[in-house]
N, C-alpha and C. Protein backbone atom coordinates (compact mmCIF):
# COMPACT_ATOMS: atom_id res chain seq x y z
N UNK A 1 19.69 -10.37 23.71
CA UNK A 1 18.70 -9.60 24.44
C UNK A 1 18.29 -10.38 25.69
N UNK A 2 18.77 -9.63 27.07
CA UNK A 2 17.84 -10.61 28.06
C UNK A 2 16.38 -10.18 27.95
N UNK A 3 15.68 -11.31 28.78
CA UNK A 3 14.24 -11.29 28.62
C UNK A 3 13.63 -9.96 29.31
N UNK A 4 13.93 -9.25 30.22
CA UNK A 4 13.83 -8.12 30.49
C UNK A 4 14.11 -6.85 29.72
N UNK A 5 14.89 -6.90 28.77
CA UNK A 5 15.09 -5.78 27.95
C UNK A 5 14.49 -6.17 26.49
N UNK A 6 14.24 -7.27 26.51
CA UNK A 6 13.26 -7.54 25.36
C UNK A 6 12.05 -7.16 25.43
N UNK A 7 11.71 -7.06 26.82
CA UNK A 7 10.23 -6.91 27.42
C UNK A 7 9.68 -5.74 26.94
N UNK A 8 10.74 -4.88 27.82
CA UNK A 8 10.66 -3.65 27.51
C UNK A 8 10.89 -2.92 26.08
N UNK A 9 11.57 -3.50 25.16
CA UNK A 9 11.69 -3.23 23.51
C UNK A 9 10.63 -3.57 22.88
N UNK A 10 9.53 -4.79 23.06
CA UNK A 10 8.41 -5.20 22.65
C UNK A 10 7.47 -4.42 23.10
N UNK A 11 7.49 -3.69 24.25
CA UNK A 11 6.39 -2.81 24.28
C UNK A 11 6.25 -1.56 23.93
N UNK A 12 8.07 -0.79 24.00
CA UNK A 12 8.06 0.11 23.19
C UNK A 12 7.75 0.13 21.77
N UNK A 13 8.43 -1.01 20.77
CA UNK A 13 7.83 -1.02 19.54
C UNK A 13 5.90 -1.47 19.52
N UNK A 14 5.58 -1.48 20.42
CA UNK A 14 3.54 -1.88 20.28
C UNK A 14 3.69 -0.61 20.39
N UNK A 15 4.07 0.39 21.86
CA UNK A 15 3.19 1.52 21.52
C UNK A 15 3.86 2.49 20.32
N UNK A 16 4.86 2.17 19.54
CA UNK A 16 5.03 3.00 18.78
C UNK A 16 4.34 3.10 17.62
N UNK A 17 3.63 4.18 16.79
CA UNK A 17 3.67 5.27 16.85
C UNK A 17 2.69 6.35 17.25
N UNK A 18 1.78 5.77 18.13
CA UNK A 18 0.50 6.23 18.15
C UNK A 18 0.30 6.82 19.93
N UNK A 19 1.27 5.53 21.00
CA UNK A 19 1.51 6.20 22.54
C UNK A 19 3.07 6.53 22.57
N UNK A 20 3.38 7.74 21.91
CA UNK A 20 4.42 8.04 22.15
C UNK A 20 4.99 8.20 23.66
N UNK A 21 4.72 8.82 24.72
CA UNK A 21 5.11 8.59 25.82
C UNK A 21 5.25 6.97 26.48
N UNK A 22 4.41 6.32 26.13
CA UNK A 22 4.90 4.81 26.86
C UNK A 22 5.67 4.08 25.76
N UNK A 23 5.85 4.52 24.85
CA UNK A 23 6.81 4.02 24.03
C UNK A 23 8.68 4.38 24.48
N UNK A 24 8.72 5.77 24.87
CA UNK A 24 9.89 6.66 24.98
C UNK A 24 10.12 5.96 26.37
N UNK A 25 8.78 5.28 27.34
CA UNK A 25 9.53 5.12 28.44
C UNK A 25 9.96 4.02 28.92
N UNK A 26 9.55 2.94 27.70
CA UNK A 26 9.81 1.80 27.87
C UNK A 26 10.95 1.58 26.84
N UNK A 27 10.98 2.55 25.96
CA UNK A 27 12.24 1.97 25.16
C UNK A 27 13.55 3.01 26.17
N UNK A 28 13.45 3.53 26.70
CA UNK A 28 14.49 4.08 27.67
C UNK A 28 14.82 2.97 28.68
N UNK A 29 13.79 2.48 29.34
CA UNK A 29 14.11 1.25 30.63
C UNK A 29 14.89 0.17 29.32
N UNK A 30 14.47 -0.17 28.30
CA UNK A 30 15.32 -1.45 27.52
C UNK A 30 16.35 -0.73 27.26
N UNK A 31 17.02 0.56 27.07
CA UNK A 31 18.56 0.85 26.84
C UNK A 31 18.96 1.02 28.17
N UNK A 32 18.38 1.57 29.46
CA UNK A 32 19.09 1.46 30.18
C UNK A 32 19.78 0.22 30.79
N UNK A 33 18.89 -0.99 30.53
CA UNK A 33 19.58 -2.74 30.76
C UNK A 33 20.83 -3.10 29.78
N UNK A 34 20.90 -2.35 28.72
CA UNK A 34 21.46 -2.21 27.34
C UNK A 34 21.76 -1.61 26.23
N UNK A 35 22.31 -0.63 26.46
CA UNK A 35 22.53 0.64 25.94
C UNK A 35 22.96 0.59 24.78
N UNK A 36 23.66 -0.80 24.57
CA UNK A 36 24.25 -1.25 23.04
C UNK A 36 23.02 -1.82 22.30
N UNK A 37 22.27 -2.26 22.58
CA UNK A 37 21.26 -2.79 21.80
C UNK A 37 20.89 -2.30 20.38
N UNK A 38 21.00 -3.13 19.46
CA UNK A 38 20.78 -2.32 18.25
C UNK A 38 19.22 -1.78 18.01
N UNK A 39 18.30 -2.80 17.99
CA UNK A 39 16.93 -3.18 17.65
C UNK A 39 16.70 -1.80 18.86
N UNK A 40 17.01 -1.46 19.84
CA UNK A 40 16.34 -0.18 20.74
C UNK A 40 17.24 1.08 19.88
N UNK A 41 17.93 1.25 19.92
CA UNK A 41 18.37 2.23 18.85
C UNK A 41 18.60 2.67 17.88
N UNK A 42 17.76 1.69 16.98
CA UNK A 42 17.13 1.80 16.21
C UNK A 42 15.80 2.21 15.88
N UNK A 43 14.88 1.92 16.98
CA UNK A 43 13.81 2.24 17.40
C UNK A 43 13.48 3.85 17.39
N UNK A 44 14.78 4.45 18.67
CA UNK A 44 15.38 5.65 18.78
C UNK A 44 15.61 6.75 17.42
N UNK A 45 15.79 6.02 17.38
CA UNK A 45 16.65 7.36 15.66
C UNK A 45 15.24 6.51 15.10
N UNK A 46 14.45 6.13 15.06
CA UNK A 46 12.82 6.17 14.11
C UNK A 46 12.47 7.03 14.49
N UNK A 47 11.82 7.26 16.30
CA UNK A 47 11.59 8.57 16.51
C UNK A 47 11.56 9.97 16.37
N UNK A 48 13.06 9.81 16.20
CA UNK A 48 13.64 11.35 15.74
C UNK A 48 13.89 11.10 14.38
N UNK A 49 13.68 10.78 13.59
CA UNK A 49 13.49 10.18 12.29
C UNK A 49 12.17 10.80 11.31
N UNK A 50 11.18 9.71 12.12
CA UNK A 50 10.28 9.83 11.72
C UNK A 50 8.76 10.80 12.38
N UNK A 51 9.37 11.01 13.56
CA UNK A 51 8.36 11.66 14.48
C UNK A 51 8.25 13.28 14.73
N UNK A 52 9.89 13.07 15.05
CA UNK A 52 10.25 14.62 15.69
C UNK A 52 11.39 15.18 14.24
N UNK A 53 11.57 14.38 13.03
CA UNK A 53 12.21 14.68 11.76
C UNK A 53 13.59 15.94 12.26
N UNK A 54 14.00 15.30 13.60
CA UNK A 54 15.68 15.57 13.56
C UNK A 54 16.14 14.60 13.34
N UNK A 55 16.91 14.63 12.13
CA UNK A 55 17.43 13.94 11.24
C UNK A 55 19.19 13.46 11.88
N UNK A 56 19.58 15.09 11.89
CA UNK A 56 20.90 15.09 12.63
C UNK A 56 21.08 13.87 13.99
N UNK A 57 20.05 13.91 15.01
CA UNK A 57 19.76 13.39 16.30
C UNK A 57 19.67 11.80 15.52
N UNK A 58 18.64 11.40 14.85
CA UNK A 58 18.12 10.17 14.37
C UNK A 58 19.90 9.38 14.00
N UNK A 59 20.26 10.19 13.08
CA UNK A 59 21.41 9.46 12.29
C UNK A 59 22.70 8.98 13.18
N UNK A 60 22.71 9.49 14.30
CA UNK A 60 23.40 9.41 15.19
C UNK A 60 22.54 8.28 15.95
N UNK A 61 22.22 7.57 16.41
CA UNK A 61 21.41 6.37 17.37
C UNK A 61 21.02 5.57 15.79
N UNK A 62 21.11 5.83 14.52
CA UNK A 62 20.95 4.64 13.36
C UNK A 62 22.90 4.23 13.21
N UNK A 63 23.50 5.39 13.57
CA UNK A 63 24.92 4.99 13.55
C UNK A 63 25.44 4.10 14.43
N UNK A 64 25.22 4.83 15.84
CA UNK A 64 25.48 3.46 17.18
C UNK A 64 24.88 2.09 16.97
N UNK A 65 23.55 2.31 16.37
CA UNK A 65 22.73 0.53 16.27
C UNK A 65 23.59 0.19 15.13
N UNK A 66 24.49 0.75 14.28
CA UNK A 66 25.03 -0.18 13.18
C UNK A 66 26.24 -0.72 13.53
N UNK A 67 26.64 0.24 14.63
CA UNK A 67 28.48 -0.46 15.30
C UNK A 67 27.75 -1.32 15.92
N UNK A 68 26.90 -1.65 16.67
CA UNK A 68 26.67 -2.68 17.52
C UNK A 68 26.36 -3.65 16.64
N UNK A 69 25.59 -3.89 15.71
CA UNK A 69 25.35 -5.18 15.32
C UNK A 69 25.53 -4.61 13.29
N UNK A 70 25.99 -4.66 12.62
CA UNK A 70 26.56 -4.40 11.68
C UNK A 70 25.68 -5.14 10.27
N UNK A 71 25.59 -6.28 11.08
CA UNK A 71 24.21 -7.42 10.03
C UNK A 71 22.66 -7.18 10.26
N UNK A 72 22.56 -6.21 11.09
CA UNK A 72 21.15 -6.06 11.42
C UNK A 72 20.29 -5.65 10.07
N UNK A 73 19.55 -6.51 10.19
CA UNK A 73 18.46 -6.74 9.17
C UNK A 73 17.15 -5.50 9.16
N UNK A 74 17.69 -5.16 10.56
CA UNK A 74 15.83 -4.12 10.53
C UNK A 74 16.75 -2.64 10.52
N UNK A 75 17.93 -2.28 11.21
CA UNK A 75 18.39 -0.56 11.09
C UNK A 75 18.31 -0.03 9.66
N UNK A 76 19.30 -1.22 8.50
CA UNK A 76 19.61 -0.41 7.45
C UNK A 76 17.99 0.42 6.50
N UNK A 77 17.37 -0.35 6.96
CA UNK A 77 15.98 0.06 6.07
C UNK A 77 15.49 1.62 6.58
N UNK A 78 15.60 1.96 7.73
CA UNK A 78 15.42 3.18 8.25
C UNK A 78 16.36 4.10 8.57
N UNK A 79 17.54 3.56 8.24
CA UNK A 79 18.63 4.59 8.34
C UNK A 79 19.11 5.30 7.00
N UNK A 80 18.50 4.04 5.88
CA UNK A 80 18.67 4.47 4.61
C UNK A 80 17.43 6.00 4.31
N UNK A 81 16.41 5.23 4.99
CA UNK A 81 15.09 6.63 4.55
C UNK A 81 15.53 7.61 5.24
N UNK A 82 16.11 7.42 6.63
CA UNK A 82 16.37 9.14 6.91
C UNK A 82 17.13 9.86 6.38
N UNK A 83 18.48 9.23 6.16
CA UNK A 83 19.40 9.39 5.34
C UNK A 83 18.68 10.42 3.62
N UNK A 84 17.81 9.44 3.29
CA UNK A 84 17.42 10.34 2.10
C UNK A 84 16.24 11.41 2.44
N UNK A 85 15.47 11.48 3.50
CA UNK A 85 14.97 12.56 3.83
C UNK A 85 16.07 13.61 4.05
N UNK A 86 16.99 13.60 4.62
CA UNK A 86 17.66 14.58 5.03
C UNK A 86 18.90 14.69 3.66
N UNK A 87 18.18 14.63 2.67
CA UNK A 87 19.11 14.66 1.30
C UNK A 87 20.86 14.51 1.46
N UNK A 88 20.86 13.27 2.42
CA UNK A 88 22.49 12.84 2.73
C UNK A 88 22.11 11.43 1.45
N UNK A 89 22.84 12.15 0.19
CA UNK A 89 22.37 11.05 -0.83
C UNK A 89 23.29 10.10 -1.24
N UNK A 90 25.24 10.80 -0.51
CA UNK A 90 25.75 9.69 -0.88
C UNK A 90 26.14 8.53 -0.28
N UNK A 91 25.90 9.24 1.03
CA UNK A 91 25.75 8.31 2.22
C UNK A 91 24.72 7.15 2.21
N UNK A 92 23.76 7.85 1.55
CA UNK A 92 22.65 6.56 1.71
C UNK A 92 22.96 5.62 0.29
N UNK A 93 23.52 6.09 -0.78
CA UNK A 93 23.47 5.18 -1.87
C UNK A 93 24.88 4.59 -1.04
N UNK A 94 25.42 4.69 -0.56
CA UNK A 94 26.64 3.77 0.24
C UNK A 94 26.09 2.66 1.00
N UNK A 95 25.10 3.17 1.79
CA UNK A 95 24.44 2.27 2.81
C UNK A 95 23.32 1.21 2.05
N UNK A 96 22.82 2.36 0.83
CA UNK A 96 21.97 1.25 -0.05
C UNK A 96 23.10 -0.44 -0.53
N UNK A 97 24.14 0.26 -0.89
CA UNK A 97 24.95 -0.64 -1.57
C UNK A 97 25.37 -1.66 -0.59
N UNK A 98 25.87 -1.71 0.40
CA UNK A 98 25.94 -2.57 1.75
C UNK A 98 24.95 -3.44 2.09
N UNK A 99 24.06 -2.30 2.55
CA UNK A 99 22.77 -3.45 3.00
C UNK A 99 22.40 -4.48 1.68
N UNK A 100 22.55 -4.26 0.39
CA UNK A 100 21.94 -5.63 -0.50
C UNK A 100 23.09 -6.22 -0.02
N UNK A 101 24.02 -6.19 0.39
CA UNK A 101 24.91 -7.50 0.65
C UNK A 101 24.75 -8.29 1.84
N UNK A 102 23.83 -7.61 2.65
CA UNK A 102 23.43 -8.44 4.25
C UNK A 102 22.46 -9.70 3.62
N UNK A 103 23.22 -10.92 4.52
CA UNK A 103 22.59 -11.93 3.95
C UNK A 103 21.13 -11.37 4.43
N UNK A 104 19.94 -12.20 3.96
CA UNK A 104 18.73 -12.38 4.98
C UNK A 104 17.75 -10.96 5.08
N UNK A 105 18.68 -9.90 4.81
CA UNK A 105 18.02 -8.10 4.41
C UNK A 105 16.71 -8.58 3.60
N UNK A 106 15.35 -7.63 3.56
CA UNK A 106 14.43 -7.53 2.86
C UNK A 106 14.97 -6.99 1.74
N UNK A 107 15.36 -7.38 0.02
CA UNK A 107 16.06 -6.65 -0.88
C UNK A 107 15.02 -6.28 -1.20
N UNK A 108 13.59 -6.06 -1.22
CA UNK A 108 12.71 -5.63 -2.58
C UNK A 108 12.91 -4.18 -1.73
N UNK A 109 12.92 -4.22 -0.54
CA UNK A 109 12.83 -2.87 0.53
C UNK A 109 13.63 -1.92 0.13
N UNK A 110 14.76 -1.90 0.48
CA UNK A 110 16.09 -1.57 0.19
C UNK A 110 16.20 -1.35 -1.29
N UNK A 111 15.47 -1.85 -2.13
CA UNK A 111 16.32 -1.74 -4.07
C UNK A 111 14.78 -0.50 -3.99
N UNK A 112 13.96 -0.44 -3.38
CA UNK A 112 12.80 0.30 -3.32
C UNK A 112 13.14 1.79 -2.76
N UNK A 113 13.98 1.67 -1.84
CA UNK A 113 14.99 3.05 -1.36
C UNK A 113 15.69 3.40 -2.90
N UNK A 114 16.52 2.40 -3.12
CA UNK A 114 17.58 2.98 -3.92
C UNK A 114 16.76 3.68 -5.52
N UNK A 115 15.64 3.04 -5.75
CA UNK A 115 14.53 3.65 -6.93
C UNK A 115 14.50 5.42 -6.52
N UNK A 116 13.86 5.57 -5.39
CA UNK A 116 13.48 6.48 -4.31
C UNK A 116 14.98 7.42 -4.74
N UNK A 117 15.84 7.05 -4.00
CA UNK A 117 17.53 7.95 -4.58
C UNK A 117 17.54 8.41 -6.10
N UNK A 118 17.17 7.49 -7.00
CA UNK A 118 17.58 8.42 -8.11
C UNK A 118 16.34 8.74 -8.75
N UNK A 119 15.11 8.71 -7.89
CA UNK A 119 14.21 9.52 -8.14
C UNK A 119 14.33 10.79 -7.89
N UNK A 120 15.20 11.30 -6.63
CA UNK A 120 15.53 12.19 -6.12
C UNK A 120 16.34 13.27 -6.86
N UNK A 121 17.45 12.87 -7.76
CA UNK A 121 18.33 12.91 -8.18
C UNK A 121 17.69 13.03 -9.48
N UNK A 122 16.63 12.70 -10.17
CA UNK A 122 15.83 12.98 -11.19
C UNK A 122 16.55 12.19 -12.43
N UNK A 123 17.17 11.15 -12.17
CA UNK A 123 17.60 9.85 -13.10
C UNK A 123 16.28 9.54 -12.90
N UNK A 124 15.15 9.37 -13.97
CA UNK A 124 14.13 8.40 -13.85
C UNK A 124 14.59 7.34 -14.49
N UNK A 125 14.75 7.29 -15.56
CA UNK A 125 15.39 5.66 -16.41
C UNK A 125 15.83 4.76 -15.50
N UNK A 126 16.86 5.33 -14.30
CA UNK A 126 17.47 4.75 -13.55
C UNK A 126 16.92 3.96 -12.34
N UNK A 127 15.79 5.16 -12.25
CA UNK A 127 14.99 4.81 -10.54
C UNK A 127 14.09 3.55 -11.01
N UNK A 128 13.86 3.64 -12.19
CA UNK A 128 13.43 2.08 -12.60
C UNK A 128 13.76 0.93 -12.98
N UNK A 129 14.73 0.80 -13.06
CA UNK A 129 15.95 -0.18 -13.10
C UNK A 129 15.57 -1.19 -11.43
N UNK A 130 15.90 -0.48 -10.42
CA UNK A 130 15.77 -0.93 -9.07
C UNK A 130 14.63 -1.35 -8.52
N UNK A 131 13.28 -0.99 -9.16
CA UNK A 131 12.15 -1.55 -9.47
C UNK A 131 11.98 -2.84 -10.09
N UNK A 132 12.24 -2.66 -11.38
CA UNK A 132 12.34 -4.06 -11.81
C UNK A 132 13.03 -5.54 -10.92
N UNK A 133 14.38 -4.93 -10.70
CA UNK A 133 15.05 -5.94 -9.34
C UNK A 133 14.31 -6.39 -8.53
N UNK A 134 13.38 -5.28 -8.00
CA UNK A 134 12.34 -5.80 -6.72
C UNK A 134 11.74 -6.54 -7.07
N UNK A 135 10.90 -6.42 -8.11
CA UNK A 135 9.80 -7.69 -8.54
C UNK A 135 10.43 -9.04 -8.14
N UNK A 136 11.62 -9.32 -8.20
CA UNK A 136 12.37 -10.84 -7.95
C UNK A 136 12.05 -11.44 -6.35
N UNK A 137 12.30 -9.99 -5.57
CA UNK A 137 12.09 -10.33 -4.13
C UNK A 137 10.98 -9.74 -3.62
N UNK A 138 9.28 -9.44 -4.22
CA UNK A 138 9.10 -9.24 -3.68
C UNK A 138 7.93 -10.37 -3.52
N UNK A 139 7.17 -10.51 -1.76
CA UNK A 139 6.56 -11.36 -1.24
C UNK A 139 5.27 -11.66 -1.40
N UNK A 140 4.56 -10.46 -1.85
CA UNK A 140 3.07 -11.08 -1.65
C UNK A 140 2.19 -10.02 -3.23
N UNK A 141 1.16 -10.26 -3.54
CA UNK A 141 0.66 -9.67 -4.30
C UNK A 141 0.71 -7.98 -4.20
N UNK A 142 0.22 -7.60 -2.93
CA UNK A 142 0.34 -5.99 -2.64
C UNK A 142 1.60 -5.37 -3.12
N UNK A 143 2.73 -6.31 -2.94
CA UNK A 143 4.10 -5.51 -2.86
C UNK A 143 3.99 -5.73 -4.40
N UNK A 144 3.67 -6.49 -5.14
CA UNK A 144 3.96 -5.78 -6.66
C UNK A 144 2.80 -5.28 -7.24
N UNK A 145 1.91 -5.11 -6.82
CA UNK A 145 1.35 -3.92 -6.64
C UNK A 145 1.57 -2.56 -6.62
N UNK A 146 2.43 -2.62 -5.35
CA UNK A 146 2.71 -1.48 -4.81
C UNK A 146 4.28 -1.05 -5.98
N UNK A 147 4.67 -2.01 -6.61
CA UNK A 147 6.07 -1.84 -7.14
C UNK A 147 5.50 -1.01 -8.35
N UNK A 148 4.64 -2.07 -8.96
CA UNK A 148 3.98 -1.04 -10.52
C UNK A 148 3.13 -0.01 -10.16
N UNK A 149 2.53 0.61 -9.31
CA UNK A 149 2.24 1.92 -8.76
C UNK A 149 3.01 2.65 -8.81
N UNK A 150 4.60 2.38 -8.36
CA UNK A 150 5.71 3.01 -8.06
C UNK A 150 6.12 3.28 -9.69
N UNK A 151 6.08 2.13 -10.65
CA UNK A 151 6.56 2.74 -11.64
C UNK A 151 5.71 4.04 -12.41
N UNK A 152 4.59 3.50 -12.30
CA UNK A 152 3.56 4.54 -12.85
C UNK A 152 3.81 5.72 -12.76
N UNK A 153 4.43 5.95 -11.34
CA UNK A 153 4.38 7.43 -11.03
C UNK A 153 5.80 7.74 -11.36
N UNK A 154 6.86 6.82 -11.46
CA UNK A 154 7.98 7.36 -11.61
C UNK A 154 7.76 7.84 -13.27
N UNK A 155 7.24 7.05 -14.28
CA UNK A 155 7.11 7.31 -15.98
C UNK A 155 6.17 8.37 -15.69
N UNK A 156 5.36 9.13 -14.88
CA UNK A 156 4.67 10.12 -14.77
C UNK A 156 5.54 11.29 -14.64
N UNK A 157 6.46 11.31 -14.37
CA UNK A 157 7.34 12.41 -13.64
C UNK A 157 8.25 12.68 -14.74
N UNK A 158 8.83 11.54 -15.63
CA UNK A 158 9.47 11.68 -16.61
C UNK A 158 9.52 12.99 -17.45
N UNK A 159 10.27 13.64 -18.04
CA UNK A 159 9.89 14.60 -18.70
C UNK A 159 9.44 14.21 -20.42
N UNK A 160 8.02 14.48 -20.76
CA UNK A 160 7.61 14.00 -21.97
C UNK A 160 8.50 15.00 -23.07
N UNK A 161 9.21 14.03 -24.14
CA UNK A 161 9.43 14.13 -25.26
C UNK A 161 8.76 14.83 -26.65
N UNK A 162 9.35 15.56 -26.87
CA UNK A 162 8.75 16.97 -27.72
C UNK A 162 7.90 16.52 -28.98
N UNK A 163 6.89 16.38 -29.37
CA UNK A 163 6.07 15.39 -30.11
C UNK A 163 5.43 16.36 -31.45
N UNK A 164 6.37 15.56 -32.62
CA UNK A 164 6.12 16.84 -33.71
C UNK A 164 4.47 16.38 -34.37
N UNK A 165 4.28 17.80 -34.49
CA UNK A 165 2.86 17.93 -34.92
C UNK A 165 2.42 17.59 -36.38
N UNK A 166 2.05 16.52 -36.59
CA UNK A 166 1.83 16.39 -38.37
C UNK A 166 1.08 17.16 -39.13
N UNK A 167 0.12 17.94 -38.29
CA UNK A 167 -0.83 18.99 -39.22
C UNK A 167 0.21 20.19 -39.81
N UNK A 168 0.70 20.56 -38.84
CA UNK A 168 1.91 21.83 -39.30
C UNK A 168 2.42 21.76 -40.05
N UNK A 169 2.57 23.03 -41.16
CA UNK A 169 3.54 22.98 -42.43
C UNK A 169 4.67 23.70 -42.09
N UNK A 170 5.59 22.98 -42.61
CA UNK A 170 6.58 23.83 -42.79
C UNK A 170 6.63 25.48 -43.09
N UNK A 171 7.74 25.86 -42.76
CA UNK A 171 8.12 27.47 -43.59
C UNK A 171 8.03 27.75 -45.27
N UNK A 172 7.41 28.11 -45.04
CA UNK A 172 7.63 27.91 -46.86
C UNK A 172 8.68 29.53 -47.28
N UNK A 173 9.38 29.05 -47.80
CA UNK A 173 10.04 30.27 -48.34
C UNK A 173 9.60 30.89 -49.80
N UNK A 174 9.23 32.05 -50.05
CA UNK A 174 9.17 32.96 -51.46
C UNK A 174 10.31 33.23 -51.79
């Protein structure tokens, strides 16, 4: 990154998400110095991601930031969520599976997507499996916090098990 297109990427990510216009126009001046830049087009497909939820548009500028830099530590985390907003589920359990192999990746993040996938998919047994993993990586008190919250609600969703009634008698036959 020269220091000029960094400039301009640091101020687009401050004003994002709250001054959308000086965000769009400063992360436009950092692709125009650098059009390959991953970290700005990545930025890009958040927008349309997360803002304007064209998904189609987003996945396309999370695709270009991944040919450009392939190890990037910050795209896969948001290319994976749009990916599963826009119920592209095998794509993203592909991309889930990749990104745990980037050295240096946030894994509690990413195994926190992949919970998220087969929550989707209504494997609960499963979506907690990837939970548990996280607890290993994750950093500060909130995040396991936030992990056993996550389970709570996933064993909430579960479908409860048919629970025989001990007062009830049987049929009695004459």
């Amino acid at each position: 990154m020269t220091l000029t297109k960094s400039k301009y990427y640091f101020e687009a990510l401050d004003n994002y998400p709250y001054r959308l216009p000086n965000c769009l126009e400063a992360l436009n001046y950092a692709l125009s110095y650098d059009p390959e830049d991953a970290d700005s087009l990545c930025l890009m497909g958040r927008i349309y991601s997360e803002i304007l939820y064209d998904y189609e548009k987003a996945k396309l500028y999370f695709e270009e930031a991944m040919q450009y830099n392939v190890a990037s530590l910050n795209t896969p985390q948001y290319y994976i969520k749009c990916l599963l907003d826009n119920e592209d589920l095998k794509e993203a359990e592909t991309l889930i599976e990749y990104s745990l192999k980037i050295k240096g990746i946030d894994k509690c993040r990413i195994l926190i997507h992949k919970s998220y996938l087969f929550k989707i998919q209504l494997k609960y047994n499963k979506a907690l499996e990837p939970l548990a993993e996280a607890k290993n990586f994750a950093y500060d008190q909130s995040m396991l916090d936030f992990l056993k919250n996550r389970e709570k609600f996933i064993k909430a969703k579960m479908p409860k098990s048919p629970k025989k009634k001990e007062g009830k008698k049987k049929k009695e036959t004459h």
